[in-house]
Each structure stands twice: as structure tokens, then as C-alpha cells.
Protein backbone atom coordinates (compact mmCIF):
# COMPACT_ATOMS: atom_id res chain seq x y z
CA UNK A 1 0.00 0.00 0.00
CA UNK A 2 1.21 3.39 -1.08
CA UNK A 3 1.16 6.70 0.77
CA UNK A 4 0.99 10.23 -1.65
CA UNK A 5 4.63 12.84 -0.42
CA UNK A 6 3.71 15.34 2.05
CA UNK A 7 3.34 18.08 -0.02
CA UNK A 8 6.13 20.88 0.98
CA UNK A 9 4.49 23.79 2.97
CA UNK A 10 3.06 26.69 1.41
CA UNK A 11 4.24 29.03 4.22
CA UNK A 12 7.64 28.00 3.80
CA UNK A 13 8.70 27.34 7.63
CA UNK A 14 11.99 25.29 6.81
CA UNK A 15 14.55 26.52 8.63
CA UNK A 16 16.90 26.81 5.71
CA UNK A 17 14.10 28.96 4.05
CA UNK A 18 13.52 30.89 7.27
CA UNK A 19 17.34 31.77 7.85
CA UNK A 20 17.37 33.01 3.91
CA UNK A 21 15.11 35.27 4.62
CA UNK A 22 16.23 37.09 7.69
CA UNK A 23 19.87 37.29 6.13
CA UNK A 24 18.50 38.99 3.14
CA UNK A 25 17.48 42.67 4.29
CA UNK A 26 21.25 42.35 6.30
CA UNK A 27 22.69 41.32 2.93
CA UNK A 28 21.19 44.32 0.63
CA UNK A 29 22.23 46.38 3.13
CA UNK A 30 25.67 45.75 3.21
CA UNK A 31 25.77 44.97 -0.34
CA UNK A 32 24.68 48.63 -0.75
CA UNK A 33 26.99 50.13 1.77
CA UNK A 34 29.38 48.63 0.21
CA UNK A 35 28.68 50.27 -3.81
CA UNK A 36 27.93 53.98 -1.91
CA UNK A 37 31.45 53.86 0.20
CA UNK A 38 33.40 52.53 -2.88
CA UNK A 39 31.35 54.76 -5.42
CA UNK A 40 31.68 58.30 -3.39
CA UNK A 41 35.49 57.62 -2.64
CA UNK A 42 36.05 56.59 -6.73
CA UNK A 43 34.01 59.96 -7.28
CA UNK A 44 36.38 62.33 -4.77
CA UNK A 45 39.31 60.87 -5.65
CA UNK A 46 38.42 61.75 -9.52
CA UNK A 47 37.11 64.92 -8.56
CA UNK A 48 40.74 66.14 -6.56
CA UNK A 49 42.51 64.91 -9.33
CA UNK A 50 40.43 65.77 -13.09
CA UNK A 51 39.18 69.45 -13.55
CA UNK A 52 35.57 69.74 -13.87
CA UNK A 53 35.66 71.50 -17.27
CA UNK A 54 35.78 68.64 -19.87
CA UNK A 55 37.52 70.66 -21.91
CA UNK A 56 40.41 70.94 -20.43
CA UNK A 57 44.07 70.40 -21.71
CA UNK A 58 44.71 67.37 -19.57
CA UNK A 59 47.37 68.42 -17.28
CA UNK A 60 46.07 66.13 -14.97
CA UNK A 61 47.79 63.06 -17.02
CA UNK A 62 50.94 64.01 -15.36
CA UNK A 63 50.61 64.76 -11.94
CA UNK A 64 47.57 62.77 -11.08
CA UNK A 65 47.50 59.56 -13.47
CA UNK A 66 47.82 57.14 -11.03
CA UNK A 67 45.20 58.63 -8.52
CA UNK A 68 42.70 58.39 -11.14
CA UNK A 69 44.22 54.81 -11.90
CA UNK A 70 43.09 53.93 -8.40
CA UNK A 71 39.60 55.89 -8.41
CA UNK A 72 38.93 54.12 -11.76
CA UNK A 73 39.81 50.01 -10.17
CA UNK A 74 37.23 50.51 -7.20
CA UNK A 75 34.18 51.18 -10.03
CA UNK A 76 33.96 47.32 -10.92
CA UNK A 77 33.82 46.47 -7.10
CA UNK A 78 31.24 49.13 -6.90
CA UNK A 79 29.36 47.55 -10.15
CA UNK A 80 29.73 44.11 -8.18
CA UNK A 81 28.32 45.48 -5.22
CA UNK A 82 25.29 47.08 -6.58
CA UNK A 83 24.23 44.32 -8.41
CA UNK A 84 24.61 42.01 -5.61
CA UNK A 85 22.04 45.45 -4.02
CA UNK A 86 19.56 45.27 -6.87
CA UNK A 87 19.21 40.97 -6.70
CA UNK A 88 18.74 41.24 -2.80
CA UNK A 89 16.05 43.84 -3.04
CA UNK A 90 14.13 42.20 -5.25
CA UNK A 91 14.76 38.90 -3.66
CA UNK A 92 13.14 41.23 -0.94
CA UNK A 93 10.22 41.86 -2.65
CA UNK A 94 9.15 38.45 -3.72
CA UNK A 95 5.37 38.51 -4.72
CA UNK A 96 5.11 41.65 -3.93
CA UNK A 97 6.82 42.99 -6.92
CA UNK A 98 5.00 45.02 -9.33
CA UNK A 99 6.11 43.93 -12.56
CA UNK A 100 5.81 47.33 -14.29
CA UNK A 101 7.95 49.24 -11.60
CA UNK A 102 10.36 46.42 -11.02
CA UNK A 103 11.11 46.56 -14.47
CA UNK A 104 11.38 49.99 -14.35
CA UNK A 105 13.81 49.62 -10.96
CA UNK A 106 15.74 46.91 -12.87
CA UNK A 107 16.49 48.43 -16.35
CA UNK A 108 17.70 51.86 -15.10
CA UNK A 109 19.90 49.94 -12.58
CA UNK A 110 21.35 48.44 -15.22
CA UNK A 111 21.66 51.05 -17.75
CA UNK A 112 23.11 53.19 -14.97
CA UNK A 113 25.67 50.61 -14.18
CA UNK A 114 26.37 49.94 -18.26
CA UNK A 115 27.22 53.57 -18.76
CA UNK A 116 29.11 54.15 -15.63
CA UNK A 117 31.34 51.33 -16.65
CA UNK A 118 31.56 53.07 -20.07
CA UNK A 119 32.79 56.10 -18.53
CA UNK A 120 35.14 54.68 -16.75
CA UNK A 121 36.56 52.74 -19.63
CA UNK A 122 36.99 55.83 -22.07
CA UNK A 123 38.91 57.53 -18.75
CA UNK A 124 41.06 54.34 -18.32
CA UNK A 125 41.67 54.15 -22.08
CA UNK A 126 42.48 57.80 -22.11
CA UNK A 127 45.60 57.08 -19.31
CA UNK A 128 46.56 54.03 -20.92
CA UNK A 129 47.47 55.70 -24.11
CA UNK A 130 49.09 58.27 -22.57
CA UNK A 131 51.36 56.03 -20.61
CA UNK A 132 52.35 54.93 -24.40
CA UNK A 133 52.23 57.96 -25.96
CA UNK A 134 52.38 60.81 -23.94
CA UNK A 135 53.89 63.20 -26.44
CA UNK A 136 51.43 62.35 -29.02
CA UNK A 137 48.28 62.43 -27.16
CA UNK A 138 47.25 65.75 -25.62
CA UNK A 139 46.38 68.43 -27.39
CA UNK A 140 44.67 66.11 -30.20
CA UNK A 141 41.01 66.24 -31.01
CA UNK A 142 40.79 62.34 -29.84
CA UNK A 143 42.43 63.11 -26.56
CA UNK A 144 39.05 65.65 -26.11
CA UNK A 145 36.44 63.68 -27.79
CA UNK A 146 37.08 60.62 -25.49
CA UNK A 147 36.84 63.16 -22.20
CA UNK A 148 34.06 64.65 -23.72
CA UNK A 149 32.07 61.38 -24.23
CA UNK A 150 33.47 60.16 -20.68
CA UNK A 151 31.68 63.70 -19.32
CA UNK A 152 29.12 63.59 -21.12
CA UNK A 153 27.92 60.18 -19.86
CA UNK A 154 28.54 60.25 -16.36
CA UNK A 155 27.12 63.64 -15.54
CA UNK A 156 23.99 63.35 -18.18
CA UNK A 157 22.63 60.02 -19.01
CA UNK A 158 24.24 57.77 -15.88
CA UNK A 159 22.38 60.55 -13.60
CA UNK A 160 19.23 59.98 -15.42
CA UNK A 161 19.33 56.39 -15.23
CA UNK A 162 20.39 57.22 -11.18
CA UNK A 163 17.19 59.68 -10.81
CA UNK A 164 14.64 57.09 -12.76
CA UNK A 165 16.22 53.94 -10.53
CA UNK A 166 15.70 56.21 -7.22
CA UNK A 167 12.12 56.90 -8.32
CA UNK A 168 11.34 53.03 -8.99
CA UNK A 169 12.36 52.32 -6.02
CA UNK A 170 11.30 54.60 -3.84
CA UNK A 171 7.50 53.77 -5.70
CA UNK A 172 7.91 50.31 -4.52
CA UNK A 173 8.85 51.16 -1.18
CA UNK A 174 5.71 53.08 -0.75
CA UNK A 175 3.92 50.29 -2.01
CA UNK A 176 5.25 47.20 0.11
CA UNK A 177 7.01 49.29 2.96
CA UNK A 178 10.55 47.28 2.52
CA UNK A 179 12.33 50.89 2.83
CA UNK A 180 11.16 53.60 5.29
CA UNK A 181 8.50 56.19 3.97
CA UNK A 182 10.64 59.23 4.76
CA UNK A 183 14.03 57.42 2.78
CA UNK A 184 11.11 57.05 0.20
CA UNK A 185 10.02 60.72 -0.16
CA UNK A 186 13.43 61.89 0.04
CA UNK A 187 14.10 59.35 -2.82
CA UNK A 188 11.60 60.99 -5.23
CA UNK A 189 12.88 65.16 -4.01
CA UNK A 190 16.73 63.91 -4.75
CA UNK A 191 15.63 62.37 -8.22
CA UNK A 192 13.67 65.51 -9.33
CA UNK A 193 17.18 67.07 -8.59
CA UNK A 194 19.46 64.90 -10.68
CA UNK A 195 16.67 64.95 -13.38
CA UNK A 196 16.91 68.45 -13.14
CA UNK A 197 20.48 69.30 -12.85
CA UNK A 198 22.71 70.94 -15.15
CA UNK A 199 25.67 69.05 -16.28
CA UNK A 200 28.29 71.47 -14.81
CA UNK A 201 26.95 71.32 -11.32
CA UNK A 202 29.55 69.98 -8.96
CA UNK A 203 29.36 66.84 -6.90
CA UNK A 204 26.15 65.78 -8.86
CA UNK A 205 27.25 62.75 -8.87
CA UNK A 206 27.57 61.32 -5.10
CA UNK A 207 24.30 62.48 -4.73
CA UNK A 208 22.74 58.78 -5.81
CA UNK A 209 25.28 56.50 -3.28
CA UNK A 210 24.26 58.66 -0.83
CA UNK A 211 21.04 58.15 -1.04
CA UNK A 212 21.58 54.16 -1.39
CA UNK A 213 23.96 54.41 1.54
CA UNK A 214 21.24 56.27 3.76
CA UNK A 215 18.63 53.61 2.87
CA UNK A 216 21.22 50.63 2.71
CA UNK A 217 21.82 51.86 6.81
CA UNK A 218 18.37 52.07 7.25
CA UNK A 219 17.73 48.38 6.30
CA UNK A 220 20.55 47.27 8.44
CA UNK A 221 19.62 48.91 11.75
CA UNK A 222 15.95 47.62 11.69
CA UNK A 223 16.48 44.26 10.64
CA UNK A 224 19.33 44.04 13.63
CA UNK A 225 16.86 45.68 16.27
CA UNK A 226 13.80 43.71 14.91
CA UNK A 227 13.24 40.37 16.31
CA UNK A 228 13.57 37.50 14.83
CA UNK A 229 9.65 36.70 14.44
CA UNK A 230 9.24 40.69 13.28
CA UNK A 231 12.22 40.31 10.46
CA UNK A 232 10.62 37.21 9.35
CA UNK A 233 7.11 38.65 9.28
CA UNK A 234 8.42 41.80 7.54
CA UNK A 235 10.22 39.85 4.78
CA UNK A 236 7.36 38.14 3.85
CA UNK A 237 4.76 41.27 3.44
């Protein structure tokens, strides 16, 4: 005589499933501390060492090539790190996802990490051929177009992508409450401001991993003071 499997249950009380879910919020957090630190110090250390003004002759090249060398290795750690962010979040979210703003919140995460990358790469490009070539490179119109396009990128279309991501998520954390209301609202006023923004104003570009480090601290502190019944409760609503 044969007996039918126990089904597995619905409400997902393993104990493997249970510990996944409490370490999740913990591991978005730090995931996302993680992309702001190494994203703002990549940002200052580019913005003591490159002049604003894309234009520029590229002085910079020889007094400060290998402090951009440095700010320009921590952006792929950052890129890991904020993926790892995104993938925890919406681990996060489960069901509660809405599929039009988590596609939203996923595609401009993306596209702001793609073109940050990109950036990056025409900047890294740009010192690498000068380390060949210095003689021969500044001064010529490709020396300019590539810091131009670098510019250009960061401080215009990565900053969109930032503003649109920031407003995705800050829509789904009104609507499921996995973020605080007042990180959410604050969320929406900073992307109006990098929507808005010129591209010459100063420092624009910190303004996003602050934001993710404020909310990444956020998680971390209530899902260490909440206990364990709360976290699991709040992970699954």
C-alpha cells in the first residue's frame, strides 16, 4: 500500500528557508553600503585629481594619473556590489513585486551601471594611451572627444538612469514598505534634482550613493533591532 509525499508547505517554515530570509534585508544592506562607500570615494578621488571642465588640456595626465588609476579600479567592485544590491532587493520583494515598476527599478539599474562602466573605460583608455604615448596624445582632437564622451555620460545620461532607478524604487517602497517612507520621499525630491540638474553642477554625482547608503543603513539597523519573528514577518509582506 502506497502513501501520496507530504506536499512541501506553502508558508515555507523550513529553517533553511527561514534563515534566507532574515539574512537577506542584512545582505542588501551591506551589499549597498558597500557600492555607496566605494562609489563616493572613486568619485572624490576623480574629482581632486580631473578638472571639472571637460575641456580641459589634460594636465592632470601628469601629476595625477595614477590617482585616477586607483579611483577608476574601485568602479567594478562598486558595479559588483550594486548588483549584488539590486538581486537582494528584489529577492526582498518576492510577490510583492510590481512587474511594471520592477522593471522599471531593474532596467535603469542596469543602464546606470552599463554607462558608468563606459565612462570609466573611455577615462582608463584615455591614461593608458598616454602612458604609451604621452607626447602624441594631448592636445589632439581624440584626446578631447574621449573626455568629452566620458563627461558627457557620467554627468547626463548615468544621472538619469540614477534619478529614474531612485524613483522606482522609492514607488515600490511606498507600495510594500521594505524601505522607510521618509528614505522614500526623500528618494523621489533627490531624483527631481538629478533629473533636473545641469551638467556642470559639482558633486552631482555622489548624490545617488548617498542616497543608497542612507537607505542601505536604514535596512541594516531595523532588521538588527527587529526580532527575529518581526524580520521574518516583515520579509514576507
Amino acid at each position: 500500500m502506497s502513501s501520496h509525499p507530504t506536499p512541501p508547505d506553502p508558508a515555507g517554515d523550513h529553517p533553511d528557508s527561514i534563515s534566507a530570509r532574515l539574512r537577506a534585508p542584512r545582505a542588501a544592506a551591506i551589499a549597498g553600503i558597500v557600492f555607496s562607500l566605494l562609489l563616493i570615494a572613486s568619485a572624490v578621488l576623480l574629482r581632486l585629481s580631473v578638472p571639472a571642465d571637460p575641456l580641459e588640456a589634460g594636465a592632470w595626465l601628469q601629476h595625477h594619473a595614477g590617482r585616477v588609476a586607483l579611483a577608476l579600479n574601485l568602479v567594478p567592485f562598486a558595479g559588483i556590489a550594486f548588483l549584488w544590491f539590486i538581486g537582494v532587493l528584489r529577492d526582498r520583494l518576492g510577490e510583492r513585486e510590481d512587474r511594471f515598476f520592477a522593471t522599471v527599478f531593474f532596467g535603469s539599474g542596469l543602464l546606470f551601471l552599463a554607462m558608468l562602466f563606459v565612462a570609466a573605460a573611455m577615462i582608463g583608455a584615455i591614461i593608458i594611451v598616454f602612458l604609451a604615448h604621452p607626447e602624441r596624445l594631448l592636445g589632439t582632437a581624440s584626446f578631447t572627444l574621449a573626455r568629452a564622451i566620458a563627461y558627457e555620460i557620467m554627468n547626463i545620461y548615468a544621472i538619469r538612469m540614477a534619478a529614474v532607478f531612485m524613483i522606482a524604487t522609492s514607488t515600490l517602497a511606498l507600495r510594500t514598505g521594505f524601505i522607510a517612507r521618509r528614505n522614500a520621499f526623500l528618494g523621489y525630491a533627490l531624483a527631481l534634482l538629478l533629473l533636473l540638474s545641469s551638467r556642470y553642477v559639482e558633486g552631482i554625482v555622489v548624490v545617488f550613493p548617498l542616497w543608497v547608503l542612507l537607505v542601505s543603513v536604514q535596512i541594516l539597523i531595523s532588521n538588527l533591532h527587529a526580532p527575529p519573528q518581526a524580520s521574518d514577518s516583515t520579509s514576507q509582506r
